[in-house]
Protein backbone atom coordinates (compact mmCIF):
# COMPACT_ATOMS: atom_id res chain seq x y z
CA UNK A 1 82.86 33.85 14.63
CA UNK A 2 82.46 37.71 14.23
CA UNK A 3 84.41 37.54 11.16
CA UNK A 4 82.61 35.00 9.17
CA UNK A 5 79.00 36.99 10.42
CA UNK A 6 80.67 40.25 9.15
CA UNK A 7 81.39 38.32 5.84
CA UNK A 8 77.88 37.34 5.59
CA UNK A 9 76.11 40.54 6.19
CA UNK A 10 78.96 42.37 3.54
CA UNK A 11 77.43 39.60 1.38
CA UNK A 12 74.05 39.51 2.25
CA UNK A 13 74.27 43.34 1.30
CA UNK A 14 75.93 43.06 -1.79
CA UNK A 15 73.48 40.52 -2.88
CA UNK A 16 70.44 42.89 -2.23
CA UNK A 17 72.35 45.82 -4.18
CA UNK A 18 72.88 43.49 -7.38
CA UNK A 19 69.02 42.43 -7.26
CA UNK A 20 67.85 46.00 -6.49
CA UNK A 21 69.71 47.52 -9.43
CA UNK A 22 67.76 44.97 -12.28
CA UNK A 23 65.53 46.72 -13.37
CA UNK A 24 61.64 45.37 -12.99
CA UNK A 25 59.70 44.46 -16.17
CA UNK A 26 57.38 47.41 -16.67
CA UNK A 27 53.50 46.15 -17.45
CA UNK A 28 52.45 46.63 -21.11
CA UNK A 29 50.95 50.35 -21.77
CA UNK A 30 47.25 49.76 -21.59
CA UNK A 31 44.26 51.85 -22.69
CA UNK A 32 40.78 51.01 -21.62
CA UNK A 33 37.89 51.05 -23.96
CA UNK A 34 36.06 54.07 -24.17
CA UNK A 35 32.49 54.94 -24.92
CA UNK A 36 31.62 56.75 -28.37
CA UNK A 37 27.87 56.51 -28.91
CA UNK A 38 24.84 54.30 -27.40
CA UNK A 39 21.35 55.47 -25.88
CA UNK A 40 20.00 54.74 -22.51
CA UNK A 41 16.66 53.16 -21.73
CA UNK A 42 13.54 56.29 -21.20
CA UNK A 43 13.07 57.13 -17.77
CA UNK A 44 10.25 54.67 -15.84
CA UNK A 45 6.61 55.92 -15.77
CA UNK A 46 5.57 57.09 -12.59
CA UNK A 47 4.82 53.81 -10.09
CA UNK A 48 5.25 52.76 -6.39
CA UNK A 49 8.05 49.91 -7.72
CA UNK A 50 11.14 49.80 -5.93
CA UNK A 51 14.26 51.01 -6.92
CA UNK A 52 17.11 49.30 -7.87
CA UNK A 53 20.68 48.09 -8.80
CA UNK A 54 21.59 46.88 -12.65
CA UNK A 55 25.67 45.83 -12.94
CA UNK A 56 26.47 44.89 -16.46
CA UNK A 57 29.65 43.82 -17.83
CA UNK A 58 30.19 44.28 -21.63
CA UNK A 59 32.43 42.31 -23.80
CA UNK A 60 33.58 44.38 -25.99
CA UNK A 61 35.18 43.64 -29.35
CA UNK A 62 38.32 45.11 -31.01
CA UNK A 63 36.12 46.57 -33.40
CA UNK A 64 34.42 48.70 -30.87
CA UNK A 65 30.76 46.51 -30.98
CA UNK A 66 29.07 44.84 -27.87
CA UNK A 67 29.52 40.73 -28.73
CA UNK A 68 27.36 40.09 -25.27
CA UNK A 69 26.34 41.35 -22.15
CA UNK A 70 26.79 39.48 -18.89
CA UNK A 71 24.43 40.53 -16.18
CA UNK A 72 26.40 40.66 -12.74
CA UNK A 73 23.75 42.29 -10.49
CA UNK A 74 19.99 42.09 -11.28
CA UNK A 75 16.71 44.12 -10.22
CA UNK A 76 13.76 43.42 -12.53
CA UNK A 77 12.31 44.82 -14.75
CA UNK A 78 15.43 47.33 -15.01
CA UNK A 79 18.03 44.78 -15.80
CA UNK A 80 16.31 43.85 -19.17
CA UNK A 81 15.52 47.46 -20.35
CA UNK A 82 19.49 48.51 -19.68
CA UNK A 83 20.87 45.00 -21.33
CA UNK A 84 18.91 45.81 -24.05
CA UNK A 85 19.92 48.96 -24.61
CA UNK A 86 23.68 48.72 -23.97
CA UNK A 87 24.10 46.01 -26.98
CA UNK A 88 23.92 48.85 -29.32
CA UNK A 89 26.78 50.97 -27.78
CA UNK A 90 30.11 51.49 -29.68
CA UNK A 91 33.36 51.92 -28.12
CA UNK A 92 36.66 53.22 -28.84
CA UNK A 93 38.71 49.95 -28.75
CA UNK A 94 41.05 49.01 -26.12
CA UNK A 95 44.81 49.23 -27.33
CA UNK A 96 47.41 47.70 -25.57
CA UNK A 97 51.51 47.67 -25.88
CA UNK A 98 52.80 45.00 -27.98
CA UNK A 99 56.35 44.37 -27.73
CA UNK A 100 56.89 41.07 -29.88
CA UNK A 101 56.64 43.01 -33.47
CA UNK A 102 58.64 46.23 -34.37
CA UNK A 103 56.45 48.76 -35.42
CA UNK A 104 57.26 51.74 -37.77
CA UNK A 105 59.51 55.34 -36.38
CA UNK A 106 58.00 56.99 -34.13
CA UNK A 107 54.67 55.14 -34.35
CA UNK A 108 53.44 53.33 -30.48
CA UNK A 109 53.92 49.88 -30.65
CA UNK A 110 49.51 49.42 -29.89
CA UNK A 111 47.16 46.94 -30.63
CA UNK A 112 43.45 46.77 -30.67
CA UNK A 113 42.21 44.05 -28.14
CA UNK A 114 38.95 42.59 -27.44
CA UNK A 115 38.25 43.90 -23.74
CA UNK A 116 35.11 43.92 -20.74
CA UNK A 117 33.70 47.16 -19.48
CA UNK A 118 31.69 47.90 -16.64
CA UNK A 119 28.28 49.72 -16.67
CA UNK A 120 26.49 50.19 -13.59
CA UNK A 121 22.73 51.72 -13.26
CA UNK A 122 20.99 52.80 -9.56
CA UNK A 123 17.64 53.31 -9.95
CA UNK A 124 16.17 55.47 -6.76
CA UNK A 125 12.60 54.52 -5.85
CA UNK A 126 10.31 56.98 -6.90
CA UNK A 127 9.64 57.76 -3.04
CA UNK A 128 10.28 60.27 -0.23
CA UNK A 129 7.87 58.92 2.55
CA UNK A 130 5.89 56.13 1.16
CA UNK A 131 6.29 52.19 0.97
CA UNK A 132 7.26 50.62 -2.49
CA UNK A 133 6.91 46.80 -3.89
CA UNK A 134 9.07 44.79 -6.24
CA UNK A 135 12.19 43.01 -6.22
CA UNK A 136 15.32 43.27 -4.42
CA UNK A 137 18.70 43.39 -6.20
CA UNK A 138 20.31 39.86 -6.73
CA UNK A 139 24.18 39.07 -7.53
CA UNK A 140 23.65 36.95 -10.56
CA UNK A 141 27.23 36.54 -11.89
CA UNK A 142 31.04 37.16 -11.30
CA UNK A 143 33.09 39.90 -13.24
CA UNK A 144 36.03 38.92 -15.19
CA UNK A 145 39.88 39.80 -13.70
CA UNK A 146 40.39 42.60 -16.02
CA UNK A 147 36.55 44.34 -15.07
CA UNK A 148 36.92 46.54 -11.56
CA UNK A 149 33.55 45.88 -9.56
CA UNK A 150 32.30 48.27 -7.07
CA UNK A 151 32.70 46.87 -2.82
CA UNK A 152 31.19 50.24 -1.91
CA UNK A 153 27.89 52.48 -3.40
CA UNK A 154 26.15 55.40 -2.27
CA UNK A 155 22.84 56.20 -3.74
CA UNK A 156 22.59 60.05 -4.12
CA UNK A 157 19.53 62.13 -2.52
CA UNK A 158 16.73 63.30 -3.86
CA UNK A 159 17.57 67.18 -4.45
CA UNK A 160 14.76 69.10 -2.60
CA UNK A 161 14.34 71.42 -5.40
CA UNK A 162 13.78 69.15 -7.95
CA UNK A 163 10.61 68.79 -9.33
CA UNK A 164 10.86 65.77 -12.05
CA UNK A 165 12.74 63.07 -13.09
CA UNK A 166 16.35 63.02 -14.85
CA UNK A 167 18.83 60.35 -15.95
CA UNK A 168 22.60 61.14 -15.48
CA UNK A 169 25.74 59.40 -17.02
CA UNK A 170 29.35 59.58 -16.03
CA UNK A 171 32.30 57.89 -17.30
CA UNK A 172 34.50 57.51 -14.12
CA UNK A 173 38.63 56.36 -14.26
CA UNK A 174 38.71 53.72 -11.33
CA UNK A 175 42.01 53.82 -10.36
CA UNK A 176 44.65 51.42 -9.53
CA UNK A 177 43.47 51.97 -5.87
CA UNK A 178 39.61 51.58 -6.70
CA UNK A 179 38.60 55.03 -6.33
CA UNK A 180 36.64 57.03 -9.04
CA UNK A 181 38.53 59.22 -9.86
CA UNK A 182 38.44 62.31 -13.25
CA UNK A 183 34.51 61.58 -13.31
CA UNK A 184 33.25 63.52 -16.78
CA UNK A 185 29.34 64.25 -17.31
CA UNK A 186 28.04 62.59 -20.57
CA UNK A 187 24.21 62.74 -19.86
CA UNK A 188 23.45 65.52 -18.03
CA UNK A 189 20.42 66.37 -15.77
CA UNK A 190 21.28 69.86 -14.17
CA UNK A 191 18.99 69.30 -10.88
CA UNK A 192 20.76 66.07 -10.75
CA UNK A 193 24.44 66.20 -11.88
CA UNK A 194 25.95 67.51 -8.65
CA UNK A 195 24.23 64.88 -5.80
CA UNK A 196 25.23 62.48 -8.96
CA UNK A 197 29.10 63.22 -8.91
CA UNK A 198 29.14 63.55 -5.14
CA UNK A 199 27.86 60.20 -4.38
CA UNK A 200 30.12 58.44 -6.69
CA UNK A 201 33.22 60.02 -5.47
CA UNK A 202 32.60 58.25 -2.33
CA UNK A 203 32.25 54.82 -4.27
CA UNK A 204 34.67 52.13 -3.56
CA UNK A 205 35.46 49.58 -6.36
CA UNK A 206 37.66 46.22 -6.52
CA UNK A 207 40.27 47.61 -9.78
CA UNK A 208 40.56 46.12 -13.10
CA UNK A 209 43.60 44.05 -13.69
CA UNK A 210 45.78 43.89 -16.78
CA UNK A 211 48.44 40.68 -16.74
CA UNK A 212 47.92 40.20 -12.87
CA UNK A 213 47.86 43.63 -11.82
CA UNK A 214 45.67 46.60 -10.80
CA UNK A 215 45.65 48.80 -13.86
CA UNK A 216 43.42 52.18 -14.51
CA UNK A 217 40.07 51.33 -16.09
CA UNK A 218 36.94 53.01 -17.73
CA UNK A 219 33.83 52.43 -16.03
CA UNK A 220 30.41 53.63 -16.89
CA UNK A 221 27.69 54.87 -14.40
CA UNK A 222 23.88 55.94 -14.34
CA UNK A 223 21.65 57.81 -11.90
CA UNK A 224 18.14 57.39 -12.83
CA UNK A 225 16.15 59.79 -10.44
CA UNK A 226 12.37 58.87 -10.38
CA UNK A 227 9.74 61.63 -9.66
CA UNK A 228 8.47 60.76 -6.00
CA UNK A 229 5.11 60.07 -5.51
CA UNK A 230 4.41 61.52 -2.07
CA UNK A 231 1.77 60.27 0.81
CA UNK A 232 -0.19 63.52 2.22
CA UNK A 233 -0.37 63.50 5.56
C-alpha cells in the first residue's frame, strides 16, 4: 500500500513539473488609444445648479476619429455639452500585436484597431454653504469589456485660495489592478491641478480587458471647478 502511494505522489509530481515547464501563451502586446487634440466644453456661468457626474465611453476608430459616443453616467445639462464636444477629438490609434502575418526585420508585428476609451467629467457645485437644485447623476448604460469603469471617486475640494473657476484634464494609466496610476496634466488650472491629481489617485476603477484579461488602459478625466456663490451670514 505505501508503495503504490509513493508511486503516485513520484507521479503526481512529475506530472506537475511537465505542465509547469510549458510555457503560458503570452497576451498580444497592446497599446491603448491616446488623445492628440479635442476641446472641452467653456466653463458653466455662474448658477445655484447642482453639480455633477458625466461618464462617456468613446468608440474610437482605427483612424483616430470618434464614430459615437455612448453615455454611461448622465447629469443634465452637462452630459450634452461634454458629448458634444468629445465627437471632435482625435486619437492616436490603438495598435495591437498581430501574430498571424510576418511583418518586415526588425519592424513590430502592430496593427491599428478600432478601440473604446473612457472620459469621465465631475462637475463640483458652484457652492461652499448654500443649497443647489437640478438633477442627480443617473447610470444610463454599461461599458464595454475592454473600457475600465471607475467603482470608486473622490470629488476634490474647493482650494481656499482660489478665487475663480478652472477646468483641469488628466490622462490617467488605469492599471491592471484599477488604480490610476502615471497621471499627466493636459489642461491645466494652477489653483486647481494639485486637489485635481490628489483626488484621483485615490480613485478606484474596474480595468480594461484585452482577450479576457485585465490589461493597462488610457483613461481621460476632467475637474470642472465652479466659482461658489456664497450665502452671507
Amino acid at each position: 500500500m505505501q508503495r503504490v502511494l509513493f508511486r503516485r505522489i513520484v507521479a503526481a509530481s512529475i506530472t506537475s513539473i511537465a505542465f509547469s515547464s510549458v510555457p503560458l501563451a503570452a497576451a498580444p502586446a497592446y497599446r491603448p488609444a491616446k488623445y492628440l487634440s479635442g476641446a472641452l466644453p467653456p466653463l458653466p456661468p455662474p448658477t445655484v445648479v447642482n453639480g455633477g457626474e458625466v461618464m462617456l465611453e468613446l468608440d474610437v476608430t482605427r483612424l483616430g476619429t470618434v464614430r459615437a459616443v455612448r453615455p454611461l453616467r448622465a447629469t443634465p445639462p452637462f452630459t450634452e455639452a461634454f458629448a458634444d464636444a468629445v465627437k471632435t477629438w482625435r486619437f492616436e490609434a490603438a495598435e495591437i500585436e498581430q501574430e498571424d502575418q510576418p511583418a518586415a526585420p526588425n519592424e513590430p508585428k502592430v496593427r491599428k484597431v478600432d478601440s473604446t476609451v473612457l472620459v469621465v467629467a465631475m462637475i463640483r457645485p458652484p457652492t461652499l454653504n448654500t443649497p443647489t437644485l437640478g438633477d442627480v447623476p443617473k447610470d444610463v448604460g454599461s461599458e464595454a469589456d475592454g473600457t475600465p469603469f471607475p467603482v470608486a471617486t473622490e470629488v476634490p475640494m474647493y482650494p481656499p485660495l482660489a478665487r475663480d473657476g478652472g477646468i483641469v484634464m488628466i490622462e490617467t494609466t488605469v492599471d491592471a489592478g484599477g488604480r490610476a496610476t502615471q497621471n499627466k496634466m493636459l489642461q491645466s488650472s494652477p489653483a486647481f491641478d494639485k486637489p485635481s491629481l490628489d483626488a484621483l489617485g485615490r480613485w478606484l476603477f474596474r480595468p480594461g480587458r484585452v482577450g479576457g484579461s485585465a490589461a493597462p488602459m488610457l483613461a481621460y478625466v476632467v475637474f470642472v471647478f465652479q466659482q461658489p456663490v456664497t450665502a452671507s451670514r
